[in-house]
Every structure is written in structure tokens, then in C-alpha cells.
N, C-alpha and C. Protein backbone atom coordinates (compact mmCIF):
# COMPACT_ATOMS: atom_id res chain seq x y z
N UNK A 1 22.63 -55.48 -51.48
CA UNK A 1 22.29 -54.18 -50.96
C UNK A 1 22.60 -54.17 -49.46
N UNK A 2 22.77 -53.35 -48.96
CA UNK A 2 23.28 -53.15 -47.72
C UNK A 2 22.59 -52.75 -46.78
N UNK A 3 22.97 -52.81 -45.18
CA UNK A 3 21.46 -52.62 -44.43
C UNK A 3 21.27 -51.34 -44.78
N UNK A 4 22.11 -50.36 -44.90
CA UNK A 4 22.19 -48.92 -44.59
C UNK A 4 21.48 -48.63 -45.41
N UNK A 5 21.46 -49.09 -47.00
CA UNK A 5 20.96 -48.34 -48.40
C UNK A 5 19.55 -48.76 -48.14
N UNK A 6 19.48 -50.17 -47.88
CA UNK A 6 17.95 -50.42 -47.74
C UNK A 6 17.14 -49.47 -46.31
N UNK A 7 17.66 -49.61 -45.40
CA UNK A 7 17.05 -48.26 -44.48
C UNK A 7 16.75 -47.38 -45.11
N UNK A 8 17.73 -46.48 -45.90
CA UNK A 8 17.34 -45.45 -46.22
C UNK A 8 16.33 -45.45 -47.39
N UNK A 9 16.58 -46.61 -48.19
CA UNK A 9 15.57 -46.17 -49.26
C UNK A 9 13.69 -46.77 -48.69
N UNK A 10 13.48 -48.18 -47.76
CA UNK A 10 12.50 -47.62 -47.48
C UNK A 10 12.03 -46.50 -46.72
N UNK A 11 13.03 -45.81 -46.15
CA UNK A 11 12.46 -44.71 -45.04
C UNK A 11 12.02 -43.78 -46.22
N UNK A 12 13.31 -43.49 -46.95
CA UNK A 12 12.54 -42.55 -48.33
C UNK A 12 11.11 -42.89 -49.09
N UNK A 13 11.04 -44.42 -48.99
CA UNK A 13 9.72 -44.58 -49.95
C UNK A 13 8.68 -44.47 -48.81
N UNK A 14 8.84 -45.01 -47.88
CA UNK A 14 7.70 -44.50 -46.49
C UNK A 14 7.08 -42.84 -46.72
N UNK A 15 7.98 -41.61 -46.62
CA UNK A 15 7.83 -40.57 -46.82
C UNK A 15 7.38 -39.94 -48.14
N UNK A 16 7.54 -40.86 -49.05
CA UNK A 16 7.47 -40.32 -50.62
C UNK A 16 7.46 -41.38 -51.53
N UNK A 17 6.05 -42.04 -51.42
CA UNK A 17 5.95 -43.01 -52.36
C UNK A 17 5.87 -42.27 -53.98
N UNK A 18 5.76 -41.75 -53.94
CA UNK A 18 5.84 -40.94 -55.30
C UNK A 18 7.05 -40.43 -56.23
N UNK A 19 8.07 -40.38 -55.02
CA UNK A 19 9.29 -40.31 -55.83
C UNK A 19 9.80 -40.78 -57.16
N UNK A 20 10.26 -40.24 -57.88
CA UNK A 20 10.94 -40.57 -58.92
C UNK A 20 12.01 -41.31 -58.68
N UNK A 21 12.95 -41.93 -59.48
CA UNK A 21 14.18 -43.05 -59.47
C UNK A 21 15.05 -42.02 -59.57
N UNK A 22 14.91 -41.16 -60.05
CA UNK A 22 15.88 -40.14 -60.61
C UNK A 22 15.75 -39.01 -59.37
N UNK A 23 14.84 -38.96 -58.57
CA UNK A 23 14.87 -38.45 -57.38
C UNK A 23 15.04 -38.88 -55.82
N UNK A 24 15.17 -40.25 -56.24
CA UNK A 24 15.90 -40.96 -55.47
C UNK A 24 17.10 -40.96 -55.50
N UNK A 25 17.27 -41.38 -56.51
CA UNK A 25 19.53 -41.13 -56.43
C UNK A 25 19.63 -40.20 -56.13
N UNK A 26 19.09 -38.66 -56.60
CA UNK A 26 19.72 -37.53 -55.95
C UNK A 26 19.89 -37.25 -54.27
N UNK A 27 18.53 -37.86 -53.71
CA UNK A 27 18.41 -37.42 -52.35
C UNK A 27 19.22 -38.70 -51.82
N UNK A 28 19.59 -40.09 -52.08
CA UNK A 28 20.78 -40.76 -52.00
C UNK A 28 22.21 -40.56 -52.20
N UNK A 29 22.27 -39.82 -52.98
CA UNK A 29 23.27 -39.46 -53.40
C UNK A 29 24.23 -40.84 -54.50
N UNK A 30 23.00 -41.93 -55.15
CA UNK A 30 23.74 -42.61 -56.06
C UNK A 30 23.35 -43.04 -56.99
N UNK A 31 23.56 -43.38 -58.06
CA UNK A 31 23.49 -43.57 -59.70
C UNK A 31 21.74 -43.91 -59.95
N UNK A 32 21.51 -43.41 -60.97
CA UNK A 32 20.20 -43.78 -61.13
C UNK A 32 20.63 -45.90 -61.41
N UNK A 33 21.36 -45.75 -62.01
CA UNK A 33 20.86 -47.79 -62.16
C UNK A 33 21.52 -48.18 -60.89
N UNK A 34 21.62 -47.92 -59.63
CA UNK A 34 22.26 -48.49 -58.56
C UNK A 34 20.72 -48.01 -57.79
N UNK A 35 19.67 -47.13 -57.89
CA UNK A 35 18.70 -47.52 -57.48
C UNK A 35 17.52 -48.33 -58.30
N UNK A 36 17.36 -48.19 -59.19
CA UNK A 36 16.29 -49.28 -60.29
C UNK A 36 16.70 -50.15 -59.76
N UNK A 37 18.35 -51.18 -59.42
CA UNK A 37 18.47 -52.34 -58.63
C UNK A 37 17.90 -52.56 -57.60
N UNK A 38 18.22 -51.43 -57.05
CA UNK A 38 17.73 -52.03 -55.45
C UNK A 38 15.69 -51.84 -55.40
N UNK A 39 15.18 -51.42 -56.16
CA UNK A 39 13.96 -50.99 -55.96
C UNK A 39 13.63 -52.50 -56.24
N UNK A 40 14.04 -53.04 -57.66
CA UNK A 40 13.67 -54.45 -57.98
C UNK A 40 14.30 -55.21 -56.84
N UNK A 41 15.29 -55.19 -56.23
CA UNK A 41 15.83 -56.49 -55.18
C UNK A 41 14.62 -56.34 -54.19
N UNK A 42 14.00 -54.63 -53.42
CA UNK A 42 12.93 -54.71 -52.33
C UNK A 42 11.44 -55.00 -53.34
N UNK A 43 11.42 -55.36 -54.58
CA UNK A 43 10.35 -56.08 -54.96
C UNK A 43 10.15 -57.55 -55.21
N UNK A 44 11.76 -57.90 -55.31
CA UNK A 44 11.66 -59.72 -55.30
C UNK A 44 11.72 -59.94 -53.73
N UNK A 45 12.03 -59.47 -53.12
CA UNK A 45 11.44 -59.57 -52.02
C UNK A 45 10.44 -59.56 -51.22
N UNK A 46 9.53 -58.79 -51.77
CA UNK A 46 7.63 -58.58 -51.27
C UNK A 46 7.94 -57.32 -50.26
N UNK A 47 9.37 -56.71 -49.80
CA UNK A 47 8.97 -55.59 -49.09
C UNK A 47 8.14 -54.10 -49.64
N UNK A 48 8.05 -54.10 -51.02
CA UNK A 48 7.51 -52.92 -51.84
C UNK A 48 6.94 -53.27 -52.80
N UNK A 49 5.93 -52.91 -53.57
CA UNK A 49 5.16 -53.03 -54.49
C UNK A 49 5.26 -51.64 -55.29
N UNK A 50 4.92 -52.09 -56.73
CA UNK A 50 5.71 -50.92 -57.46
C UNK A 50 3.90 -50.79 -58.56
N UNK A 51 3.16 -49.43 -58.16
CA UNK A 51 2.50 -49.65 -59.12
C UNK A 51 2.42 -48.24 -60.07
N UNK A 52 1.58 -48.90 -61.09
CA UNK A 52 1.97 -47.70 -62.51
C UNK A 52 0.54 -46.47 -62.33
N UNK A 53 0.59 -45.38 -62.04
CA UNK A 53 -0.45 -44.42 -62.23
C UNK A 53 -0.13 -43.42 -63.22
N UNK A 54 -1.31 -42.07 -63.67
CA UNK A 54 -0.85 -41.84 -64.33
C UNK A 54 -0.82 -40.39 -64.00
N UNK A 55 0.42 -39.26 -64.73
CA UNK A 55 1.15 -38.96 -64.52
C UNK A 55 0.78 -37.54 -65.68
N UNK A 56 0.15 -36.09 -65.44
CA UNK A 56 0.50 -35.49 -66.50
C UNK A 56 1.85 -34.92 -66.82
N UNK A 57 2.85 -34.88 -65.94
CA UNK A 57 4.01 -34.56 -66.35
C UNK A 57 4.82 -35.94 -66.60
N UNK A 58 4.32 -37.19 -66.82
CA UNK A 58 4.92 -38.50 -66.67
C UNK A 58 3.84 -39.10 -67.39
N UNK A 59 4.14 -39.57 -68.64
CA UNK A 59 3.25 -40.86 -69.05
C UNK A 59 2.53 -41.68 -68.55
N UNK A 60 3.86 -42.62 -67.78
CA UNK A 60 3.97 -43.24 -67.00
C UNK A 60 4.68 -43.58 -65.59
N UNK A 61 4.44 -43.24 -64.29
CA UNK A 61 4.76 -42.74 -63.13
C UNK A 61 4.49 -44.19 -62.40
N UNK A 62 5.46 -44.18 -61.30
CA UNK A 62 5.64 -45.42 -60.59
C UNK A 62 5.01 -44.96 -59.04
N UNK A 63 4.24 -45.61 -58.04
CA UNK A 63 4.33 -45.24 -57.41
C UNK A 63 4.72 -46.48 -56.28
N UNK A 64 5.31 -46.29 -55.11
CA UNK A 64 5.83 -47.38 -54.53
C UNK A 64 5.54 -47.50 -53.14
N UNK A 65 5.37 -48.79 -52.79
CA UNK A 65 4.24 -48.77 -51.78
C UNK A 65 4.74 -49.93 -50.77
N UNK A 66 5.25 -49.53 -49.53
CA UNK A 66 5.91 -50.74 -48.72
C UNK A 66 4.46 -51.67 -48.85
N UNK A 67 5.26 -53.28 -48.38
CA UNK A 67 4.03 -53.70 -48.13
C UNK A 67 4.08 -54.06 -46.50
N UNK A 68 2.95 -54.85 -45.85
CA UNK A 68 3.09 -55.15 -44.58
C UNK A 68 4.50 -55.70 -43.98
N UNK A 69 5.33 -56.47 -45.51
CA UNK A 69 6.17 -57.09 -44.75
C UNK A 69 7.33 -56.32 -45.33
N UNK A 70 7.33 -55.49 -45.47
CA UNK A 70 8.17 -53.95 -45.60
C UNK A 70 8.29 -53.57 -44.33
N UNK A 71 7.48 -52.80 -43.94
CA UNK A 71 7.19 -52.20 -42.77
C UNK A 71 7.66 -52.35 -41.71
N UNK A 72 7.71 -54.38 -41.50
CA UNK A 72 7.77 -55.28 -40.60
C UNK A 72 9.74 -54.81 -40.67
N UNK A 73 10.26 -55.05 -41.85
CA UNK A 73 11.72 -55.42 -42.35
C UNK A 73 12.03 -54.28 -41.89
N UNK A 74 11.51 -52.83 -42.25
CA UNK A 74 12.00 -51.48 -41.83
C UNK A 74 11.87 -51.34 -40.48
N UNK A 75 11.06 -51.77 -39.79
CA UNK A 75 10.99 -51.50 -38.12
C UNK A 75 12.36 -52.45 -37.94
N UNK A 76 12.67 -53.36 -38.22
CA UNK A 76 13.80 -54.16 -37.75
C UNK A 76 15.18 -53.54 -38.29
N UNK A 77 15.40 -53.23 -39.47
CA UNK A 77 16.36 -52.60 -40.16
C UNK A 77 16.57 -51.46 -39.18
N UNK A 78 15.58 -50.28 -39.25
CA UNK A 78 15.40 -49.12 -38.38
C UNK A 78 16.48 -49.54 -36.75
N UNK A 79 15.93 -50.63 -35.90
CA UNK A 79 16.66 -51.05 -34.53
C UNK A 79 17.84 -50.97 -34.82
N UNK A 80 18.19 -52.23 -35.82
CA UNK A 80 19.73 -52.92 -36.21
C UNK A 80 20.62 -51.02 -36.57
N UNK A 81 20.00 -50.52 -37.34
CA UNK A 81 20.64 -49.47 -37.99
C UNK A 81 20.98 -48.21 -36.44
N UNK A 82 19.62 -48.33 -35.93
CA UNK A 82 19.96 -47.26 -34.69
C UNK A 82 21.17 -48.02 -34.02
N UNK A 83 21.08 -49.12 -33.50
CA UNK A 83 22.27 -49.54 -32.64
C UNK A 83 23.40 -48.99 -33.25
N UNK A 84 23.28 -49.52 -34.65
CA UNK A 84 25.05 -49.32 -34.87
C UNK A 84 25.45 -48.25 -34.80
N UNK A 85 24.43 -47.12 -35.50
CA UNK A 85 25.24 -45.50 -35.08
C UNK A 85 25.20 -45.20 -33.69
N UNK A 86 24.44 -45.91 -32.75
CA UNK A 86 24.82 -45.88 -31.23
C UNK A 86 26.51 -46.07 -30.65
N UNK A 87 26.28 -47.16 -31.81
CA UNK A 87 27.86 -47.34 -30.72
C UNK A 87 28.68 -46.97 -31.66
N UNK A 88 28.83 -46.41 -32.44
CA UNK A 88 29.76 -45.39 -33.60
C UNK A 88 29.74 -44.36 -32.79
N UNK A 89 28.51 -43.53 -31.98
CA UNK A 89 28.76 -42.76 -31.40
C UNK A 89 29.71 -43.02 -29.99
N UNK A 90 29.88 -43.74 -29.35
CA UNK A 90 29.85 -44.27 -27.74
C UNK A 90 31.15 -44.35 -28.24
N UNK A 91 31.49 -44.83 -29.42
CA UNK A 91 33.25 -44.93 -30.15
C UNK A 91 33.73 -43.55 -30.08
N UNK A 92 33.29 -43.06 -30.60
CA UNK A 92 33.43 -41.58 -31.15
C UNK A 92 33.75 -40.60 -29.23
N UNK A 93 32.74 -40.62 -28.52
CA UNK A 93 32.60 -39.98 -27.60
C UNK A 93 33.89 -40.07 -27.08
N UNK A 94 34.41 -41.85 -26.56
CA UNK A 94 35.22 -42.84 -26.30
C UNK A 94 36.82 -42.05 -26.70
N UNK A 95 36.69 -41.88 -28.26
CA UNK A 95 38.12 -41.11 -28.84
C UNK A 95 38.31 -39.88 -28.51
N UNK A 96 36.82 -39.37 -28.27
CA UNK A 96 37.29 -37.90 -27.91
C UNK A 96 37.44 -37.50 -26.88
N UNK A 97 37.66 -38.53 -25.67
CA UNK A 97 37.55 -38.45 -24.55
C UNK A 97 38.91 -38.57 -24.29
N UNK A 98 39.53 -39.54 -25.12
CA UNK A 98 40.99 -40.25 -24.71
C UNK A 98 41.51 -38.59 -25.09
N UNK A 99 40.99 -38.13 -26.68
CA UNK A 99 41.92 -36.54 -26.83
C UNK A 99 42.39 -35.76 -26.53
N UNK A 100 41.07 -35.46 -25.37
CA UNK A 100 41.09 -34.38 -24.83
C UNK A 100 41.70 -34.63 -23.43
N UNK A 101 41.74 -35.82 -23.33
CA UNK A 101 43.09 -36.50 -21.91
C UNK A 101 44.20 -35.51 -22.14
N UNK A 102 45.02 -36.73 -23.34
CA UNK A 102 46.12 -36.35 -23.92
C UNK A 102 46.62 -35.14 -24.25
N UNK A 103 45.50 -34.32 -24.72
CA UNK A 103 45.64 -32.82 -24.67
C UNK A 103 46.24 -31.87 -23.87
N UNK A 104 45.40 -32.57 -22.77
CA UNK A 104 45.18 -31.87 -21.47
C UNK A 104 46.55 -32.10 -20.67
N UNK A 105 46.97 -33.22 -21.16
CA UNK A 105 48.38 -33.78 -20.50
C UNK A 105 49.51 -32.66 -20.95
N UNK A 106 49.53 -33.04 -22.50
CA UNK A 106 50.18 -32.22 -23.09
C UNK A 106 50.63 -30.95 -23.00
N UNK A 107 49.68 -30.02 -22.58
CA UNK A 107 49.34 -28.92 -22.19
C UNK A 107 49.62 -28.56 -20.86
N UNK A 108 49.64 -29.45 -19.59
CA UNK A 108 49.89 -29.05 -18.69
C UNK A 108 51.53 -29.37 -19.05
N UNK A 109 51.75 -30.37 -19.49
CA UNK A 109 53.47 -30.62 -19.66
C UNK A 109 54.25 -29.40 -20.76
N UNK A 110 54.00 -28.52 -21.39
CA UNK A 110 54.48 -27.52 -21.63
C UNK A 110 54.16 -25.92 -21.04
């Protein structure tokens, strides 16, 4: 699993321990069995705990619950993850800076 998917899915279970699996992929945007994996990989791990309540529109309903050392992994994930779209941005700014050079060159040269 990847840092990105795991960010997002505990930030999702932070906000909505109640979610469904099937409402997870949607607001992910990926396969219901590409999240059941990863829910079990952040439970062999001890970052989430998965427990069973009950459910009148659901038999049986999961509800999912970081644990302390969730929390701990998501505050760190959270840093690692902000940096990188930091400097994706600082890239980004970086290209559009060189563009609008070149543009500008361009433009005065015709």
C-alpha cells in the first residue's frame, strides 16, 4: 500500500469510522477488494481496529477505529505526505515560471 492510499484512507476512517467498504472505494475512487486489502494490511498492523456493531440497515456493520498507534503513523504519514505535495507544488510554480519567461520572450520577439 502506498503512503498516499494509506493517508487517505486513515484520514477517511478518522472522519468516518462508520463507513462502509463499499463507501470507501467510492470516495477513493478504487475497487471494493483493493480496499478490504488495505483495511486488513492497517489491521495486521495495529494501526486500526475493526469492530462488528449492529446495524438495522446492515446485519452486520464494521466499525473502524484508529488505534493510538494509528494516529501516531497518520500524524507522520500526514508530514511525509504534506512535504511532498509541497514540493510538487514549488515544481509546479518553478515550470510555470520558466513559461511564462518563454512566453513573454516569445511574444516580445514577434
Amino acid at each position: 500500500m502506498t503512503e498516499e492510499a494509506q493517508y487517505k484512507l486513515l484520514r477517511l476512517l478518522e472522519h468516518n469510522p462508520h463507513a462502509t467498504q463499499r463507501e470507501i472505494a467510492g470516495e477513493l475512487g478504487v475497487s471494493l477488494g483493493k480496499v478490504n486489502y488495505c483495511l486488513q494490511a492497517l489491521i495486521k498492523k495495529g494501526l486500526i481496529k475493526a469492530r462488528n456493531f449492529k446495524n438495522s440497515r446492515n446485519k452486520a456493520a464494521y466499525l473502524y477505529l484508529l488505534t493510538p498507534r494509528g494516529v501516531k503513523a497518520k500524524t507522520k504519514i500526514s508530514l511525509s505526505y504534506l512535504n511532498q505535495k509541497v514540493a510538487e507544488y514549488e515544481q509546479l510554480e518553478s515550470e510555470i515560471a520558466s513559461l511564462r519567461a518563454e512566453l513573454g520572450r516569445t511574444a516580445d520577439e514577434t
